[in-house]
Protein backbone atom coordinates (compact mmCIF):
# COMPACT_ATOMS: atom_id res chain seq x y z
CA UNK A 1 -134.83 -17.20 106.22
CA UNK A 2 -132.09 -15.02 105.35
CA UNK A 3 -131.36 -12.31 102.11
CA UNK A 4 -128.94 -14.45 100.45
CA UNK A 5 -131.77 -17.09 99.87
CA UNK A 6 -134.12 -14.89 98.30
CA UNK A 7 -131.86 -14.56 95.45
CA UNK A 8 -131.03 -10.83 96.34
CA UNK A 9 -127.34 -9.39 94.92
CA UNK A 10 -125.12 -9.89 97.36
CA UNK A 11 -123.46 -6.05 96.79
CA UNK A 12 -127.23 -5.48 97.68
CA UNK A 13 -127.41 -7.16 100.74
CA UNK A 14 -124.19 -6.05 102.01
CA UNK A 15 -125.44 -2.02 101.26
CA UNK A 16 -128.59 -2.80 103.87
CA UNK A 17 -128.34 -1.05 107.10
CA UNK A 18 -126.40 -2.56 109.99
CA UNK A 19 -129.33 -3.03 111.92
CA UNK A 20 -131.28 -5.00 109.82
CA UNK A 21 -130.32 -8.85 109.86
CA UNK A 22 -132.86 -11.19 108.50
CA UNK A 23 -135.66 -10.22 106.65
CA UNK A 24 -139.34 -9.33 108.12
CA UNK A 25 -142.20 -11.99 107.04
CA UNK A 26 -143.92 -9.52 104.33
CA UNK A 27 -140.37 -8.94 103.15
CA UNK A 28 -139.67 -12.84 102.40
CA UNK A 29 -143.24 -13.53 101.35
CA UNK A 30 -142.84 -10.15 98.81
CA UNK A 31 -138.99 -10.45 97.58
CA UNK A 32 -139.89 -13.97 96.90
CA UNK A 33 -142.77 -13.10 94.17
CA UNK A 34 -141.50 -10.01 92.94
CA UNK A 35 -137.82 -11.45 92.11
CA UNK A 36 -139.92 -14.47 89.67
CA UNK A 37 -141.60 -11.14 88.10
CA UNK A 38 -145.53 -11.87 89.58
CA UNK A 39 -147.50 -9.36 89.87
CA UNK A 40 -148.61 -9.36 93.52
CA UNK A 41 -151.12 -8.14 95.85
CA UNK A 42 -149.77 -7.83 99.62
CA UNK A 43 -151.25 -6.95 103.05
CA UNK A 44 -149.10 -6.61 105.97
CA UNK A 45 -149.54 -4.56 109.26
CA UNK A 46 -148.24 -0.89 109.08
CA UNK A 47 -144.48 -0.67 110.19
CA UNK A 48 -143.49 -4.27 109.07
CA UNK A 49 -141.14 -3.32 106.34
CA UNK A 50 -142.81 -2.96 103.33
CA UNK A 51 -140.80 -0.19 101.76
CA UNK A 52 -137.71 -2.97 101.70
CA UNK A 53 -140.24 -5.86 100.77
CA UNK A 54 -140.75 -4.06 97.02
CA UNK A 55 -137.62 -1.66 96.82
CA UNK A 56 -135.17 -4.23 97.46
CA UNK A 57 -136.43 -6.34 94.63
CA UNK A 58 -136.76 -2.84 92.35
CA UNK A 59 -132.74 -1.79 93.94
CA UNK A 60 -131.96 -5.66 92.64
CA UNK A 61 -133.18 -5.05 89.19
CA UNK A 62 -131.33 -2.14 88.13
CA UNK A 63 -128.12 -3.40 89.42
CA UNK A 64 -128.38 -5.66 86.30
CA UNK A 65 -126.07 -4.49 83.55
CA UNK A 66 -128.38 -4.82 80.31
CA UNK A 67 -130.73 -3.34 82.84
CA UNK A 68 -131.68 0.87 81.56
CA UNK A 69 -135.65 0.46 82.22
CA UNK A 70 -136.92 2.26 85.77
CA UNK A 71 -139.22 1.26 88.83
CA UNK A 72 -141.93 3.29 89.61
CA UNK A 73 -143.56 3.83 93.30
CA UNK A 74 -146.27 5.65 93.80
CA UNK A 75 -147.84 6.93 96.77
CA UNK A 76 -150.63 9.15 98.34
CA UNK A 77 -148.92 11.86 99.78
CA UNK A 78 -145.77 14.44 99.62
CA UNK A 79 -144.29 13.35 103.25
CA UNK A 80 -144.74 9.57 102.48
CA UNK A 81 -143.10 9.91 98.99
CA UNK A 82 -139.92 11.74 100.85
CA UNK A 83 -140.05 8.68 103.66
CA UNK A 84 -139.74 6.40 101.17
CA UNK A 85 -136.87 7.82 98.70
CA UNK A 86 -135.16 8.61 101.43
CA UNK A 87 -135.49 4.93 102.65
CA UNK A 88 -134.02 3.70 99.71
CA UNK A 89 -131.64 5.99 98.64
CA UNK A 90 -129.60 5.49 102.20
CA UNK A 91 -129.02 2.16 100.42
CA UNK A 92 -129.04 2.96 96.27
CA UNK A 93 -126.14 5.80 96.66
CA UNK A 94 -123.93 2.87 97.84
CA UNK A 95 -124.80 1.29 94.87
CA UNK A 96 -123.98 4.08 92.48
CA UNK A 97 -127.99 3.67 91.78
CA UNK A 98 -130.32 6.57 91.80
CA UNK A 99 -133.26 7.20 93.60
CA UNK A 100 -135.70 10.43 93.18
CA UNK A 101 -138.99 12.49 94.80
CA UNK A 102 -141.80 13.07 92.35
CA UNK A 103 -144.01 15.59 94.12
CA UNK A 104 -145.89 18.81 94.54
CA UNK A 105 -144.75 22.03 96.42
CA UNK A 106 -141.07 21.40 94.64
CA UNK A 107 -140.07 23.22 91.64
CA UNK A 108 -140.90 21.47 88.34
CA UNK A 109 -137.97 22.18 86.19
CA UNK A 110 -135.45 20.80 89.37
CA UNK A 111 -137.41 17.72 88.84
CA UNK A 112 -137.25 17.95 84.54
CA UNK A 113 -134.08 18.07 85.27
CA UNK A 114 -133.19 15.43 87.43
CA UNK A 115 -135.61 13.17 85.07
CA UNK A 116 -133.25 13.58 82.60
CA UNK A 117 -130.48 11.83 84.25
CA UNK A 118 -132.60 8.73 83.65
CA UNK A 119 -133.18 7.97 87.95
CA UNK A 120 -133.25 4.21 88.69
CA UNK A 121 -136.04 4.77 90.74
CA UNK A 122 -139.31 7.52 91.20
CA UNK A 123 -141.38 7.59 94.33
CA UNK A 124 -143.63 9.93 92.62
CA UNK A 125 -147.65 11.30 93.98
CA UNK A 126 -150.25 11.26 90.94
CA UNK A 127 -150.36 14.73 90.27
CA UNK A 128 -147.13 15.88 89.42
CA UNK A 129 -145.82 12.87 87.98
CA UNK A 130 -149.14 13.42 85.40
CA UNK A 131 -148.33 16.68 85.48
CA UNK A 132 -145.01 15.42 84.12
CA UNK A 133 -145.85 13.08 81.79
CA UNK A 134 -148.66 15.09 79.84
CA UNK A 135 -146.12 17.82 79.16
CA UNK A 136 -143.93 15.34 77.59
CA UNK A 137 -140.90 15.80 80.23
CA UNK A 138 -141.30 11.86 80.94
CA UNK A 139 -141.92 8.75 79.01
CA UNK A 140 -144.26 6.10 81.42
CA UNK A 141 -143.03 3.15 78.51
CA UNK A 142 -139.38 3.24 80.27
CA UNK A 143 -141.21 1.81 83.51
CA UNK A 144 -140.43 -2.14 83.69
CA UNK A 145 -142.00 -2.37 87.77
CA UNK A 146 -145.06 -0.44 89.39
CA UNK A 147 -145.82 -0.42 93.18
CA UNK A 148 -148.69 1.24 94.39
CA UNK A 149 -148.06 1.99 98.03
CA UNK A 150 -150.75 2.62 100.81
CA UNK A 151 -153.25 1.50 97.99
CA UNK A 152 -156.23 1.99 99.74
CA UNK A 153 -155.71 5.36 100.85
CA UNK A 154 -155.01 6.65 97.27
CA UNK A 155 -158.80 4.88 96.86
CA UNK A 156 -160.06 7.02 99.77
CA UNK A 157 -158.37 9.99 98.72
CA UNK A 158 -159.97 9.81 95.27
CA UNK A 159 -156.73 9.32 93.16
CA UNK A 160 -157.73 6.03 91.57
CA UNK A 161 -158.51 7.37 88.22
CA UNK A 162 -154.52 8.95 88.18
CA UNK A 163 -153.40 5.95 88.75
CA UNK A 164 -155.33 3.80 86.50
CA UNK A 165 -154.18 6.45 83.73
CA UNK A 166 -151.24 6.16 84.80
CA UNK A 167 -151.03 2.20 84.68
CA UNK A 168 -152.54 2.01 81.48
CA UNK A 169 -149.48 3.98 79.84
CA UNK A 170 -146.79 2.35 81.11
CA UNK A 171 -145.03 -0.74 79.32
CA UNK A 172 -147.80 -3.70 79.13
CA UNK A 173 -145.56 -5.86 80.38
CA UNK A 174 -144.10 -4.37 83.23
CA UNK A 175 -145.34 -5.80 86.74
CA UNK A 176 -147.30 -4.06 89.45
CA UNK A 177 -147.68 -4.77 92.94
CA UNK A 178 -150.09 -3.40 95.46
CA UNK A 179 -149.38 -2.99 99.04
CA UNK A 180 -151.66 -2.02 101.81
CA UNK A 181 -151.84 -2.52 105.27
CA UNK A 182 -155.67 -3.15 104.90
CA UNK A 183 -157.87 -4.43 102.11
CA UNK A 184 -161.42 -3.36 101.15
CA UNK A 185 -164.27 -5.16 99.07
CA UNK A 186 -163.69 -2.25 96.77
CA UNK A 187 -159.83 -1.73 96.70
CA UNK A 188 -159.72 -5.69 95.95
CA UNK A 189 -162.43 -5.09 92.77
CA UNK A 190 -160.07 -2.42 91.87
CA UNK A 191 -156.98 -4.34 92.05
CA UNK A 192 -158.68 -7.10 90.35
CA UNK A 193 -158.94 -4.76 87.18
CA UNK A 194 -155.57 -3.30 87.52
CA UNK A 195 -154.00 -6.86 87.38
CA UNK A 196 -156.56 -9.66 86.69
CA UNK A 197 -153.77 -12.21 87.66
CA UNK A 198 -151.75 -11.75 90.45
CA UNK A 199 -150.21 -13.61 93.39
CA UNK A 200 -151.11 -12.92 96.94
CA UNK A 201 -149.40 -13.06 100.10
CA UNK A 202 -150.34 -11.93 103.77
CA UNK A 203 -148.00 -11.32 106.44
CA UNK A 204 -151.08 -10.42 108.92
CA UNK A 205 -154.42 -11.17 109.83
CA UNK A 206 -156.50 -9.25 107.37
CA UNK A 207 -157.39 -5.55 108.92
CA UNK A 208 -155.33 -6.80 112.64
CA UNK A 209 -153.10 -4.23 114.10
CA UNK A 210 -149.71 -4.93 115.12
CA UNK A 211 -149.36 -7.24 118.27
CA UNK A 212 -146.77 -5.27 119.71
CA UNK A 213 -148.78 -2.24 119.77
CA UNK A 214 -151.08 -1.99 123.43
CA UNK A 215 -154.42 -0.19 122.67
CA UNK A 216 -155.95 1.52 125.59
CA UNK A 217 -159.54 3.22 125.23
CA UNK A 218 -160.84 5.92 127.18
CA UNK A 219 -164.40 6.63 128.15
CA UNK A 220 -163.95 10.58 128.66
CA UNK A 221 -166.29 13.93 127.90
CA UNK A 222 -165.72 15.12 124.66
CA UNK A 223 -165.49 18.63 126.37
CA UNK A 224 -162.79 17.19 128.65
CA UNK A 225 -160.56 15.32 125.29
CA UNK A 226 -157.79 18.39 126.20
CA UNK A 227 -157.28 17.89 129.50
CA UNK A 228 -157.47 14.31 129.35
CA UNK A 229 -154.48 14.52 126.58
CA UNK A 230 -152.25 17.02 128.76
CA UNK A 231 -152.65 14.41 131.94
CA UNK A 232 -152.04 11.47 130.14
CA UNK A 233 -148.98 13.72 128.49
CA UNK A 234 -147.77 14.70 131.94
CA UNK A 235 -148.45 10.90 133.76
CA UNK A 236 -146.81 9.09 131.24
CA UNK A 237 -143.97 10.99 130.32
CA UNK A 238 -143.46 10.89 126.38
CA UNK A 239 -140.74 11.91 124.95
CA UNK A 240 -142.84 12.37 121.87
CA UNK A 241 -146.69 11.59 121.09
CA UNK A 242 -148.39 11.93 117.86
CA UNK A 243 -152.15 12.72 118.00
CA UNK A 244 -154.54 12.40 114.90
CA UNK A 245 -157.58 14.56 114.85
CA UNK A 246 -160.23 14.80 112.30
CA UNK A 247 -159.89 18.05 110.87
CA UNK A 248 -157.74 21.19 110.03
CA UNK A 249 -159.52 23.60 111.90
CA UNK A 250 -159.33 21.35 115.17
CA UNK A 251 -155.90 20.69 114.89
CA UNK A 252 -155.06 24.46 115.11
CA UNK A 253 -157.11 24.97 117.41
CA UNK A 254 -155.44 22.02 119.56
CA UNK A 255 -152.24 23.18 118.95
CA UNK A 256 -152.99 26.95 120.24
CA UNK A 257 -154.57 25.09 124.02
CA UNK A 258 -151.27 22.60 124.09
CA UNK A 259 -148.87 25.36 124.24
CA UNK A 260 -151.23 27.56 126.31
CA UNK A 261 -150.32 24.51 128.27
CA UNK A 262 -146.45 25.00 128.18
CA UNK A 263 -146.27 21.49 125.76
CA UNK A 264 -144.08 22.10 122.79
CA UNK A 265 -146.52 21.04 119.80
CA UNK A 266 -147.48 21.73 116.28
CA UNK A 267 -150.23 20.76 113.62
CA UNK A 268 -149.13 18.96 110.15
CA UNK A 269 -152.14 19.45 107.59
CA UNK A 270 -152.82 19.98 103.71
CA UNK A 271 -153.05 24.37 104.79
CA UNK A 272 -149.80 24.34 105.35
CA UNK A 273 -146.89 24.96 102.40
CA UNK A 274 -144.93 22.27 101.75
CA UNK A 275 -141.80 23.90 103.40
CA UNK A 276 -143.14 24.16 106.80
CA UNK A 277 -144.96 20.36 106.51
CA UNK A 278 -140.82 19.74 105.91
CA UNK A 279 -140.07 21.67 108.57
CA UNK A 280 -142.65 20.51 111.49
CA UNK A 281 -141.52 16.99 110.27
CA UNK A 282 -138.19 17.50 110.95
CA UNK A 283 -138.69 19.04 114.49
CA UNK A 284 -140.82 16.84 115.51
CA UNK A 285 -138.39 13.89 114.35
CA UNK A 286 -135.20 15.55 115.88
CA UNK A 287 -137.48 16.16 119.45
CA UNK A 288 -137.86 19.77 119.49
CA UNK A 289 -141.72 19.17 119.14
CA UNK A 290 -142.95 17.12 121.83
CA UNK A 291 -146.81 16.47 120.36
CA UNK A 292 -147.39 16.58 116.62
CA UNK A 293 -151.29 16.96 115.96
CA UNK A 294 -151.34 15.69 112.53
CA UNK A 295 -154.67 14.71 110.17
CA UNK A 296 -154.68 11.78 108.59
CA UNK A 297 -153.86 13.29 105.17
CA UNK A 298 -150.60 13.60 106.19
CA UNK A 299 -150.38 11.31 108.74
CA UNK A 300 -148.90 8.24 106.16
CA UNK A 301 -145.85 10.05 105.80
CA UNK A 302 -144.63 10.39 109.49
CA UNK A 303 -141.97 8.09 110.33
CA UNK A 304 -140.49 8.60 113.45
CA UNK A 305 -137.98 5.70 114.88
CA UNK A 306 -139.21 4.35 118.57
CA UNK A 307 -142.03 6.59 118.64
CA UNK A 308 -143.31 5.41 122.38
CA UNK A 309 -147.02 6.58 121.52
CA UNK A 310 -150.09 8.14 119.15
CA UNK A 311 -153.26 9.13 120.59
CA UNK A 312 -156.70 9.16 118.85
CA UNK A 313 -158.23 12.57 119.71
CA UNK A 314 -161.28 11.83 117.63
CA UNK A 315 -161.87 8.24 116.16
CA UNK A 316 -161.82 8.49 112.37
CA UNK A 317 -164.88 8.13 109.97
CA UNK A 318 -162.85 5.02 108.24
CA UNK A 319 -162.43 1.89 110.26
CA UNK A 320 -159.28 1.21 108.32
CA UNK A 321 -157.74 4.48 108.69
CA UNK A 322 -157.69 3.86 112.53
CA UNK A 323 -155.55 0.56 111.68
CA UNK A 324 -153.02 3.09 110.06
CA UNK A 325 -153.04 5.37 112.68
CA UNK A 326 -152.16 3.22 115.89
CA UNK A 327 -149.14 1.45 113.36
CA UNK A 328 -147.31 4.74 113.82
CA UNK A 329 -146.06 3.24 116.66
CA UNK A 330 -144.19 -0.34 117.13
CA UNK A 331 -142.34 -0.17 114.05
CA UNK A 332 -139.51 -2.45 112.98
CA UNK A 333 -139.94 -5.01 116.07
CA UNK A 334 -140.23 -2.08 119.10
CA UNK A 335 -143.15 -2.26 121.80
CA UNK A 336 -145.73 0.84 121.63
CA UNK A 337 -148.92 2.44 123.02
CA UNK A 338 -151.90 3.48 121.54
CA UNK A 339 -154.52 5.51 123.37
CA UNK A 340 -158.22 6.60 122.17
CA UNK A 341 -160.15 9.04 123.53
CA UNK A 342 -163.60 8.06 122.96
CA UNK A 343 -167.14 10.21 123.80
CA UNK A 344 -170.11 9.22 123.35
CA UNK A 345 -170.85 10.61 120.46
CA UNK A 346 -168.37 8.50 118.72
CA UNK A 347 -169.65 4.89 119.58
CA UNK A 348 -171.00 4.19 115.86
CA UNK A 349 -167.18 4.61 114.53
CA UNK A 350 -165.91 2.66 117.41
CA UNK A 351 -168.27 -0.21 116.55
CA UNK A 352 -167.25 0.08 113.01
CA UNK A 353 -163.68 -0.27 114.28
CA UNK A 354 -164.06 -3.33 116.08
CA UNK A 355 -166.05 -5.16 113.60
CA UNK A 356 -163.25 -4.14 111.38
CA UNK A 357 -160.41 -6.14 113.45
CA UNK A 358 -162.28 -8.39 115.20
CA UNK A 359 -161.56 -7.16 118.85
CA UNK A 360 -163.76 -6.15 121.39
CA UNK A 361 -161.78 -2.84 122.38
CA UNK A 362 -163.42 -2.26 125.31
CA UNK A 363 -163.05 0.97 126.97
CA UNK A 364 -162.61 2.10 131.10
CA UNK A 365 -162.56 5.89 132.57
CA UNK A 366 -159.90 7.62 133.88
CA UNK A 367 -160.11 8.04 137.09
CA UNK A 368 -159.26 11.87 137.01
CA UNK A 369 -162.20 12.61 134.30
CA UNK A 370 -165.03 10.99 135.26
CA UNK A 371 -167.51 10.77 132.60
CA UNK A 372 -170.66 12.48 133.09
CA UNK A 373 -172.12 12.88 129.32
CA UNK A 374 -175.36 10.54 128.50
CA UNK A 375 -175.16 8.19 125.33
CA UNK A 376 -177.01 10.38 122.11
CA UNK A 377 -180.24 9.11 122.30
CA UNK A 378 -182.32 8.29 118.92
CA UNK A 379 -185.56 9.57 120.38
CA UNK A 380 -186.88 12.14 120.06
CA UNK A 381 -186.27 15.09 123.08
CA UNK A 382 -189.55 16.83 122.31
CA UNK A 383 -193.03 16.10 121.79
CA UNK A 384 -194.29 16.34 117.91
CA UNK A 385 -196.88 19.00 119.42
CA UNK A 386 -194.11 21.05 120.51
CA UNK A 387 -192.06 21.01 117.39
CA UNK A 388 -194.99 22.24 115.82
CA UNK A 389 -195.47 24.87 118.71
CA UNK A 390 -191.95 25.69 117.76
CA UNK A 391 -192.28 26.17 114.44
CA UNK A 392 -195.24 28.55 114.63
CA UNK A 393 -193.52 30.63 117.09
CA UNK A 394 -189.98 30.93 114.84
CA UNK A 395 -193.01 32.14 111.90
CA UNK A 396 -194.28 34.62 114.08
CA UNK A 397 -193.39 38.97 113.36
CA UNK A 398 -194.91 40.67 114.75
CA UNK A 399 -196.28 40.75 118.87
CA UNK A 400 -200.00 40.48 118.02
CA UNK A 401 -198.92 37.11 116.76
CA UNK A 402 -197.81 36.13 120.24
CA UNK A 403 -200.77 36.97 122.15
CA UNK A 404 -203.56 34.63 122.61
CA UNK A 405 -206.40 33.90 120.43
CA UNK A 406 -208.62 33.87 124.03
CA UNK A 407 -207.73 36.85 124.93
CA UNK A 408 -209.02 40.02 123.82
CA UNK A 409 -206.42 42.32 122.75
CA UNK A 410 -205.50 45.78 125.10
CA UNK A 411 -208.92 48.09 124.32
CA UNK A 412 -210.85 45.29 123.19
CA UNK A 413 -214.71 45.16 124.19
């Protein structure tokens, strides 16, 4: 299938970039729907083109001349909302179309302003486009098409009542589309109220991972998870890896033992101002940072092209996240590598994850590290008596309580 036969503008089609030729499958299941005006729900595996699969339809729409209503896109996060404007405006500003960033840690009255130049097209987060609309600085009735992007992690992040609000004051007839790379019992109830009839398509196995992707587990000590990373860095010889980690604090304290190490790396999480997030992005996307330790926060947004590899330093507590994480890499048709670095103490999310896709994700040691940690045991390590023993001795004050009862005291007749 081609772009000419899904009914796409040809002044469109010729704006796409050169390397792009025929469309990707979620992209000719999508542009298909969303050009007869469904509403649609669509899964497809992270890095298959979904950006182009609803913008292209949006970019089609305003190139009509009676055309003066906008598209909407919202998203979870500031770096994902700059990914994707920036995705489409490479092709709208051939176009003379317009497309702009709706988010936090930018100053509001740039954005009033820019608003008032009536944009095409918003790529907005909740907040500030809430922010924007309860001051009065923007109308939601001029919005004709909404697409909620990475839908399920704007679910996990707790944003679902912002965009419900939101959805309920834009035009009643505009259409909305929901794209996700994985679909939960509870994101599908919630898209079920959102839009009670909609099409949907599936360019994927439901919750699969990208088969160009090569997942490789490793059995290792979760004291030896550093080491294990700088090897792997050193044997395999990435240009650039991108490791998620669970929490803030870790990732610092990652960072700090990597370039101890002499690797060139940096941490991407919510403590940090929006500026430098900008900034680490763009070193880490021109190559001056070699390993980005990123949480998965802000881990949607980076977009890096031929990224050969991410690591999973610590599984995540979500199945699905993990699905997200390892599409970092093998987007738009290249091969990749995924690696997890797996400890004991992590088998309940790793059984999660395989239930989750289906795969038995079996995991082998490194020959370096051998593993020397015992599986977490559910029984109890002590005796009930001595808990008890315990307890009365963490009571005890004074050192008359810790002689014995049997014994007469010093002086005692």
């Amino acid at each position: 299938m081609s772009f000419a036969s899904l009914s796409l503008n040809p002044l469109l089609i010729q704006s796409l970039p050169a390397q792009i030729k025929q469309p990707t499958k979620i992209q000719s299941l999508a542009i298909k729907q969303l050009m007869a005006n469904e509403n649609l729900l669509a899964q497809a595996n992270t890095g298959s083109g979904k950006t182009f699969a609803y913008g292209l339809p949006m970019l089609n729409n305003a190139l009509k001349p009676s055309n003066d209503s906008q598209g909407l896109v919202l998203v979870p996060t500031r770096e994902l909302a700059i990914q994707v404007q920036q995705a489409l405006a490479a092709i709208a500003e051939s176009l003379s179309l317009s497309v702009v960033c709706l988010c936090g840690g930018v100053d509001k009255s740039e954005q009033i302003e820019v608003l008032a130049k009536r944009p095409n097209i918003l790529v907005a987060t909740t907040g500030r486009l809430l922010d924007l609309v309860n001051s009065g600085e923007f109308n939601l009735k001029q919005i004709s098409s909404l697409v909620l992007d990475e839908a399920d992690r704007m679910l996990d992040m707790g944003f679902w009542n912002d965009v419900v609000s939101i959805a309920e004051k834009i035009n009643p007839s505009s259409q909305i589309a929901m794209f996700s790379a994985t679909f939960s019992d509870a994101l599908k109830q919630k898209a079920q109220q959102l839009m009670p009839v909609a099409k949907q398509v599936s360019a994927h196995q439901e919750n699969s991972t990208n088969q160009d992707i090569s997942e490789q587990l490793y059995l290792v000590n979760k004291g030896s998870k550093t080491k294990a990373l700088i090897h792997l860095f050193e044997k395999q010889q990435w240009q650039q890896v991108l490791v998620f980690i669970g929490a803030k604090d870790n990732a610092d304290a990652l960072t700090k033992k990597l370039t101890k190490a002499g690797i060139a790396a940096a941490a991407l999480h919510g403590n940090k101002s929006q500026a430098e997030r900008e900034q680490v992005l763009n070193d880490f996307k021109h190559g001056s940072i070699k390993m980005l330790i990123a949480t998965d926060l802000l881990a949607r947004g980076v977009h890096v092209e031929q990224l050969p590899a991410v690591v999973n330093f610590e599984l995540p507590d979500h199945a699905e996240v993990y699905v997200h994480r390892v599409g970092r890499t093998a987007r738009a048709g290249h091969k990749g590598l995924a690696i997890s670095l797996v400890c004991h103490g992590e088998t309940q999310a790793l059984n999660a994850i395989r239930q989750l896709t289906q795969r038995e994700l079996p995991t082998t040691e490194l020959a370096e590290f051998p593993v020397t940690d015992t599986p977490a045991s559910s029984t109890s390590k002590r005796a009930p008596r001595d808990k008890q023993a315990n307890r009365r001795t963490a009571n005890k004050r004074s050192i008359k309580q810790f002689q014995s009862k049997s014994r007469p005291t010093r002086g005692g007749k």
